[in-house]
N, C-alpha and C. Protein backbone atom coordinates (compact mmCIF):
# COMPACT_ATOMS: atom_id res chain seq x y z
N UNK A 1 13.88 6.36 25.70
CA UNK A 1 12.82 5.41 25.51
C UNK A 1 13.35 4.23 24.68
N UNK A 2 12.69 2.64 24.61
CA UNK A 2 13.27 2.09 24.33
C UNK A 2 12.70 1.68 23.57
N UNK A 3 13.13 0.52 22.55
CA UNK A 3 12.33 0.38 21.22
C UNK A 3 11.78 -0.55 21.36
N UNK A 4 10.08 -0.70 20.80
CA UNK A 4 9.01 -1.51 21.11
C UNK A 4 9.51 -2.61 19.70
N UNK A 5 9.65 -1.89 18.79
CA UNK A 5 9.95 -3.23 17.56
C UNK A 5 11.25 -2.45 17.09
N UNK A 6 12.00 -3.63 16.74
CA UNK A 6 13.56 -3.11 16.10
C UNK A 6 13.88 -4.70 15.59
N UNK A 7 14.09 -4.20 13.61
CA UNK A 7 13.84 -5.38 12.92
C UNK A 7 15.56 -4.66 12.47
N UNK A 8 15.61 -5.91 11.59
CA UNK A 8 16.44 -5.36 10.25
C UNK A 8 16.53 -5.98 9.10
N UNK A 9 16.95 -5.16 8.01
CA UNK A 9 16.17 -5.03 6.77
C UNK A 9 17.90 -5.01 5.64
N UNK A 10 18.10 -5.79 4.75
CA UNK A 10 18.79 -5.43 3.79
C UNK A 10 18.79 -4.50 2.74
N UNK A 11 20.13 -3.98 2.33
CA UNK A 11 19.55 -2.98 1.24
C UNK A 11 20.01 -3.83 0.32
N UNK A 12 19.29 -3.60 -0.97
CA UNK A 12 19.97 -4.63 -2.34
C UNK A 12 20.67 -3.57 -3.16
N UNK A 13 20.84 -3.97 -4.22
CA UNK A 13 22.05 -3.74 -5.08
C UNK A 13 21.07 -2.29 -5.70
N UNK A 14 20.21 -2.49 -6.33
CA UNK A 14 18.89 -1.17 -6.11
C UNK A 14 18.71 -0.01 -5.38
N UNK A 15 18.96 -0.22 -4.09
CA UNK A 15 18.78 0.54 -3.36
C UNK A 15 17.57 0.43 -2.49
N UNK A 16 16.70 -1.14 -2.82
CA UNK A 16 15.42 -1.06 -2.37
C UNK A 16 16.07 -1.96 -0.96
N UNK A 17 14.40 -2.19 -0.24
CA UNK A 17 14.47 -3.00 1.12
C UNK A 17 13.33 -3.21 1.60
N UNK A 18 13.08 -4.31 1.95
CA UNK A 18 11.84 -4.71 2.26
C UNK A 18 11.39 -4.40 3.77
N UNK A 19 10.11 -3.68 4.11
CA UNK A 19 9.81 -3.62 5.73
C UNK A 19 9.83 -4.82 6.42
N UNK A 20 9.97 -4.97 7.37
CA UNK A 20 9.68 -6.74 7.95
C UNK A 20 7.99 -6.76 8.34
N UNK A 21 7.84 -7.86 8.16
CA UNK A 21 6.46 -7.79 8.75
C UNK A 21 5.87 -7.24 10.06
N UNK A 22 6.69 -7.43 11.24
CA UNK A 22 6.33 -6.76 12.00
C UNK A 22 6.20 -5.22 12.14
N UNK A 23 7.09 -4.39 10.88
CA UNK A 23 7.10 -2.94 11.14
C UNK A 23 5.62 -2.76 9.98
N UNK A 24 5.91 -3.43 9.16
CA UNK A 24 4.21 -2.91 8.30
C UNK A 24 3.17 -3.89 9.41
N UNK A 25 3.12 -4.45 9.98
CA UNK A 25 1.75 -4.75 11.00
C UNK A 25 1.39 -3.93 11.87
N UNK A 26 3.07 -2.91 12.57
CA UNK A 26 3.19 -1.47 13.21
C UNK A 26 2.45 -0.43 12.54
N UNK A 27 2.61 -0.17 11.48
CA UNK A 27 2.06 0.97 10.87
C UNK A 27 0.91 0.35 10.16
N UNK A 28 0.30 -0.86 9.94
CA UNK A 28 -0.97 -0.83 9.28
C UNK A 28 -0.92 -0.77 8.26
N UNK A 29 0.26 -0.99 7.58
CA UNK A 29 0.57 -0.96 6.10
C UNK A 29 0.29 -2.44 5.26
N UNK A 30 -0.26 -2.11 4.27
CA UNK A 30 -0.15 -3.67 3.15
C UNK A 30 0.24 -3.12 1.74
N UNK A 31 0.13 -4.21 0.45
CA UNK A 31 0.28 -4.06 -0.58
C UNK A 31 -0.27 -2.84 -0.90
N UNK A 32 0.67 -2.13 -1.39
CA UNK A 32 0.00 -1.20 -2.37
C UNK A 32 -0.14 0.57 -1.71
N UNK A 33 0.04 0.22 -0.24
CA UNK A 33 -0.15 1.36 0.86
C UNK A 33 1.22 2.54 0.44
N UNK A 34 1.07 3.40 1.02
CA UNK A 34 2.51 4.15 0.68
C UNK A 34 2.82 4.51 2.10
N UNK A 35 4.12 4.49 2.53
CA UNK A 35 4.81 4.98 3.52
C UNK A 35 6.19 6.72 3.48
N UNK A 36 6.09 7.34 4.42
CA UNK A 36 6.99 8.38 4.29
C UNK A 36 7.99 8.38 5.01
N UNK A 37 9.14 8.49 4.41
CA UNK A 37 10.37 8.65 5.53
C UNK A 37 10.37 9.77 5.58
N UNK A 38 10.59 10.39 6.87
CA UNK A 38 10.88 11.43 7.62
C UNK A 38 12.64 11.31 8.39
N UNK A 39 13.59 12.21 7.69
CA UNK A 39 14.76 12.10 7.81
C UNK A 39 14.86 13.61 8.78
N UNK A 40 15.93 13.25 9.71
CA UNK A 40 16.34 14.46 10.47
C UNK A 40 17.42 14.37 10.78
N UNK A 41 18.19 15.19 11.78
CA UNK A 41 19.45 14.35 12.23
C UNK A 41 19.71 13.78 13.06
N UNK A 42 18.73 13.38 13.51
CA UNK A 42 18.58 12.33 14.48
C UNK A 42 18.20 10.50 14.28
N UNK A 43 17.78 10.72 13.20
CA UNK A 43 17.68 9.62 12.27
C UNK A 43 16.83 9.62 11.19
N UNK A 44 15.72 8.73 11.24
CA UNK A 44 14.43 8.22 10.29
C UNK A 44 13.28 7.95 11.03
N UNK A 45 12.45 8.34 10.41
CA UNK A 45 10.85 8.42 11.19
C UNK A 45 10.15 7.53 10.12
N UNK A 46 9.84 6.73 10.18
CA UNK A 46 8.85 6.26 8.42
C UNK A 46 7.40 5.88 9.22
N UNK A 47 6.67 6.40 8.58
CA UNK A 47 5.05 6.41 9.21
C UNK A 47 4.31 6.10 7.64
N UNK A 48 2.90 5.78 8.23
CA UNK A 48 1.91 5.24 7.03
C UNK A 48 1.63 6.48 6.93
N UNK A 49 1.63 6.88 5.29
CA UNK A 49 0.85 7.89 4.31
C UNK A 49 -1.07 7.55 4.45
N UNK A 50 -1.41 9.04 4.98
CA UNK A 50 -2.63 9.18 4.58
C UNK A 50 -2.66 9.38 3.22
N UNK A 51 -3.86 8.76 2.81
CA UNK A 51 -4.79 9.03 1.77
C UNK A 51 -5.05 10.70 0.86
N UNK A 52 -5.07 11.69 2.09
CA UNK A 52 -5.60 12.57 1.82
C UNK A 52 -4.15 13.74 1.08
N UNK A 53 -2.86 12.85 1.80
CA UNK A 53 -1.71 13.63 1.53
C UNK A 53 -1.20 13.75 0.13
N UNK A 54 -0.88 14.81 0.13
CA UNK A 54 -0.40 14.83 -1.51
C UNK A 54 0.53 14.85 -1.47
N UNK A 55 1.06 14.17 -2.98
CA UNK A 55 2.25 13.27 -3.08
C UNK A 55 3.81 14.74 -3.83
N UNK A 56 4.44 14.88 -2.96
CA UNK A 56 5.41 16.32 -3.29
C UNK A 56 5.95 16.09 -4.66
N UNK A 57 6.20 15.05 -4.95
CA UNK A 57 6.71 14.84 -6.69
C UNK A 57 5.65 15.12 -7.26
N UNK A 58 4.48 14.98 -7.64
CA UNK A 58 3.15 15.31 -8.09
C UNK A 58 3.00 16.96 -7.79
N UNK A 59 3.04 17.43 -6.71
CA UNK A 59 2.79 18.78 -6.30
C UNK A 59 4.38 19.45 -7.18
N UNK A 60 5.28 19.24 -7.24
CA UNK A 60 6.51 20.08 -7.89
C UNK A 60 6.20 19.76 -9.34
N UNK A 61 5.63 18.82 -9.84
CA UNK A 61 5.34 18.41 -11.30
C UNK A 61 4.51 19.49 -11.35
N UNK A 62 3.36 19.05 -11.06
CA UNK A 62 2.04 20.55 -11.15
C UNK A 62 2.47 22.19 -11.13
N UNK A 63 3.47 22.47 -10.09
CA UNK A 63 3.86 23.29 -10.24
C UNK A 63 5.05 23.60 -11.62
N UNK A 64 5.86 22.72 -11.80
CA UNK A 64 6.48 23.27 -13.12
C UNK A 64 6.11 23.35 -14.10
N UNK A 65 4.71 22.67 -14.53
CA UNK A 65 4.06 23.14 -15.27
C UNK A 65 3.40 24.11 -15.62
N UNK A 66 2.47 24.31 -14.56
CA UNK A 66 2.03 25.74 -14.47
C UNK A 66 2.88 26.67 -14.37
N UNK A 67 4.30 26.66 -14.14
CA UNK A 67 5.26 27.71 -14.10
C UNK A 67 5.43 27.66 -15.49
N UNK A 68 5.92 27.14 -16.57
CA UNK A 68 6.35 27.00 -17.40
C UNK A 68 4.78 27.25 -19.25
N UNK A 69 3.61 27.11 -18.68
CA UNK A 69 3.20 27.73 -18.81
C UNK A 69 2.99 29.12 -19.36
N UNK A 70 2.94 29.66 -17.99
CA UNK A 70 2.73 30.80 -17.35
C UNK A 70 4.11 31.97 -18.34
N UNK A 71 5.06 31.13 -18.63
CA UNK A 71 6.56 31.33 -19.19
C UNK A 71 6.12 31.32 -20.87
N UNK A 72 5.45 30.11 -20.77
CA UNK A 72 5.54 30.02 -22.26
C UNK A 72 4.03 29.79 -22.73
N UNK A 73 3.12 30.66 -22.75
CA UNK A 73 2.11 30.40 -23.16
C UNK A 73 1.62 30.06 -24.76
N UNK A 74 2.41 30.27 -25.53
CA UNK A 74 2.55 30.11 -26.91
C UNK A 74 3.04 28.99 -27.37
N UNK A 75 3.35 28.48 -26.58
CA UNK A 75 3.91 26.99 -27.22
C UNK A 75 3.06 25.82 -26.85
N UNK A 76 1.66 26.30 -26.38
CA UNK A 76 0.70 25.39 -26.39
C UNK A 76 -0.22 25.17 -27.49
N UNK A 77 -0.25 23.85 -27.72
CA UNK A 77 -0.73 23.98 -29.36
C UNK A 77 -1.87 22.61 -29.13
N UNK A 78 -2.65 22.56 -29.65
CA UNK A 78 -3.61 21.55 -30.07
C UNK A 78 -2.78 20.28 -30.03
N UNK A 79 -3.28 19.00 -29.97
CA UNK A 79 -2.93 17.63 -30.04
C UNK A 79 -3.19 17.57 -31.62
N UNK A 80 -2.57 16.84 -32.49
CA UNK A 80 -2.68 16.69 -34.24
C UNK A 80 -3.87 15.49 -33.77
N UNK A 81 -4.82 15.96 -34.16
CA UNK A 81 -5.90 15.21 -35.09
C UNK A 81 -5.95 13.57 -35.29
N UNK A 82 -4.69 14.14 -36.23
CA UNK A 82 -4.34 12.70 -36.98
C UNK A 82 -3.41 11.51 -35.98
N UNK A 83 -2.73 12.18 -34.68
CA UNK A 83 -2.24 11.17 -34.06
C UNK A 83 -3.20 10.62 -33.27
N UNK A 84 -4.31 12.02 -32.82
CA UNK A 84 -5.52 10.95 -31.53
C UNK A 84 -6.42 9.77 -32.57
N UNK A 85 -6.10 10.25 -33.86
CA UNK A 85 -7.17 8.74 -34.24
C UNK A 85 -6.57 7.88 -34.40
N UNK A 86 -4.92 8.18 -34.42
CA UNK A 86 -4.31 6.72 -34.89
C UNK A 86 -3.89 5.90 -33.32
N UNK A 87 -4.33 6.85 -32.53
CA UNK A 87 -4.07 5.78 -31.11
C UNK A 87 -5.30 5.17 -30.59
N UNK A 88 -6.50 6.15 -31.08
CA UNK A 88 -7.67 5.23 -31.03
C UNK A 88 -7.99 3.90 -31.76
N UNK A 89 -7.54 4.03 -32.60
CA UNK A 89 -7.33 2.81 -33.95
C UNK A 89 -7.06 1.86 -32.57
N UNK A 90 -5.54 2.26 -32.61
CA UNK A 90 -4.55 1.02 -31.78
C UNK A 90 -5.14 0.40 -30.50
N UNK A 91 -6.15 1.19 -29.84
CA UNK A 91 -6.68 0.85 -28.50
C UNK A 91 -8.12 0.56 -28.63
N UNK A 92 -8.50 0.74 -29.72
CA UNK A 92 -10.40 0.86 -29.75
C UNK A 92 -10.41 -0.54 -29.25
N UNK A 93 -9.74 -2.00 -29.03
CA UNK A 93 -10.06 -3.04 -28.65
C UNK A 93 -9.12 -3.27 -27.20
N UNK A 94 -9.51 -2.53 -26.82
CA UNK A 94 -8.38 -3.01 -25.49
C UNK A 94 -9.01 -2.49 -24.57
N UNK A 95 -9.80 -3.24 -23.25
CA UNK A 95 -10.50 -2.48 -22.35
C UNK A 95 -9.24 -2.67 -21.05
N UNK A 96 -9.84 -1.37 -20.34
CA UNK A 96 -8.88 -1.00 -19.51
C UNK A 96 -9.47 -0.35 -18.31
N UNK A 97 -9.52 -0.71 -17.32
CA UNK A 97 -10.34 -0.13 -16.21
C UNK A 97 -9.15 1.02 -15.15
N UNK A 98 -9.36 2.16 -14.90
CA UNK A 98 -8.39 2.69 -14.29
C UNK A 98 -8.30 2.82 -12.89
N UNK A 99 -9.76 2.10 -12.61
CA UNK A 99 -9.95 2.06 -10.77
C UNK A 99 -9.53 0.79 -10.32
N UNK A 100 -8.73 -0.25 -11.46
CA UNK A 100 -8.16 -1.32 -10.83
C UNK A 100 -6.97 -1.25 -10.35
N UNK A 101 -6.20 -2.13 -9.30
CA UNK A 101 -5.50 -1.71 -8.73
C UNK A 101 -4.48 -2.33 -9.66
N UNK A 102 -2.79 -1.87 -9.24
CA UNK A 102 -1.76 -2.50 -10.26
C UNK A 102 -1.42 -3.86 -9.37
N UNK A 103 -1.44 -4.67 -10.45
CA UNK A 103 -1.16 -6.29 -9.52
C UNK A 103 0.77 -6.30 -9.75
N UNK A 104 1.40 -6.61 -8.72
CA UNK A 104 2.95 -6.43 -9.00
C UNK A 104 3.76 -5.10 -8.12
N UNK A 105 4.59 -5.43 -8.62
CA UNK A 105 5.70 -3.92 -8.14
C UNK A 105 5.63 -3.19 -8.84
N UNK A 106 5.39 -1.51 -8.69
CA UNK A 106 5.68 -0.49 -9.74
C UNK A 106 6.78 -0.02 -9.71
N UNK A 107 7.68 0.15 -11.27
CA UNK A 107 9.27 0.59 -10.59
C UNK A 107 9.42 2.05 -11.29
N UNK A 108 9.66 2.87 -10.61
CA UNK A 108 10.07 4.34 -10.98
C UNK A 108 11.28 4.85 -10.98
């Protein structure tokens, strides 16, 4: 079969690369959307991330926690008192909405 869109894309010094417009207009992707590469040996599959999918770095985080836990139940201890008021201090004037979206690139 032959290819309906075939762009190309630089890699930078990062390791990042930008989709071309025509492959995020393919998948329906915009700012902010997340995409998955699907690697085989046959190549790369990259498709738009549902919403509903959970994110495997998040799911192995969750899990080492709860493993570790589960390991060390005694080394869970209360938050000190005295540090949650001194970060309330520092933030009691700073409003912050968490259902806004991040304006920019996030870099991880």
């Amino acid at each position: 079969m032959g290819y309906v869109i075939e762009e190309r894309s630089k890699i930078t010094a990062k390791g990042q690369t930008t989709l071309p417009k025509a492959v995020r207009q393919a998948l329906g992707v915009d700012v902010g959307d997340e995409v998955i590469f699907n690697v085989n040996e046959d190549g790369v599959v990259i498709r738009r991330a549902n919403a509903e999918e959970a994110d495997p770095v998040i799911e192995r985080f969750l899990h080492f926690l709860a493993d570790d836990v589960a390991r060390n139940p005694t080394a869970i201890v209360g938050f000190p008192e005295n540090l949650a008021r001194r970060m309330a201090e520092l933030t009691d004037d700073i409003d912050i909405d968490l259902q806004e979206d991040i304006d920019g690139a996030v870099a991880i």
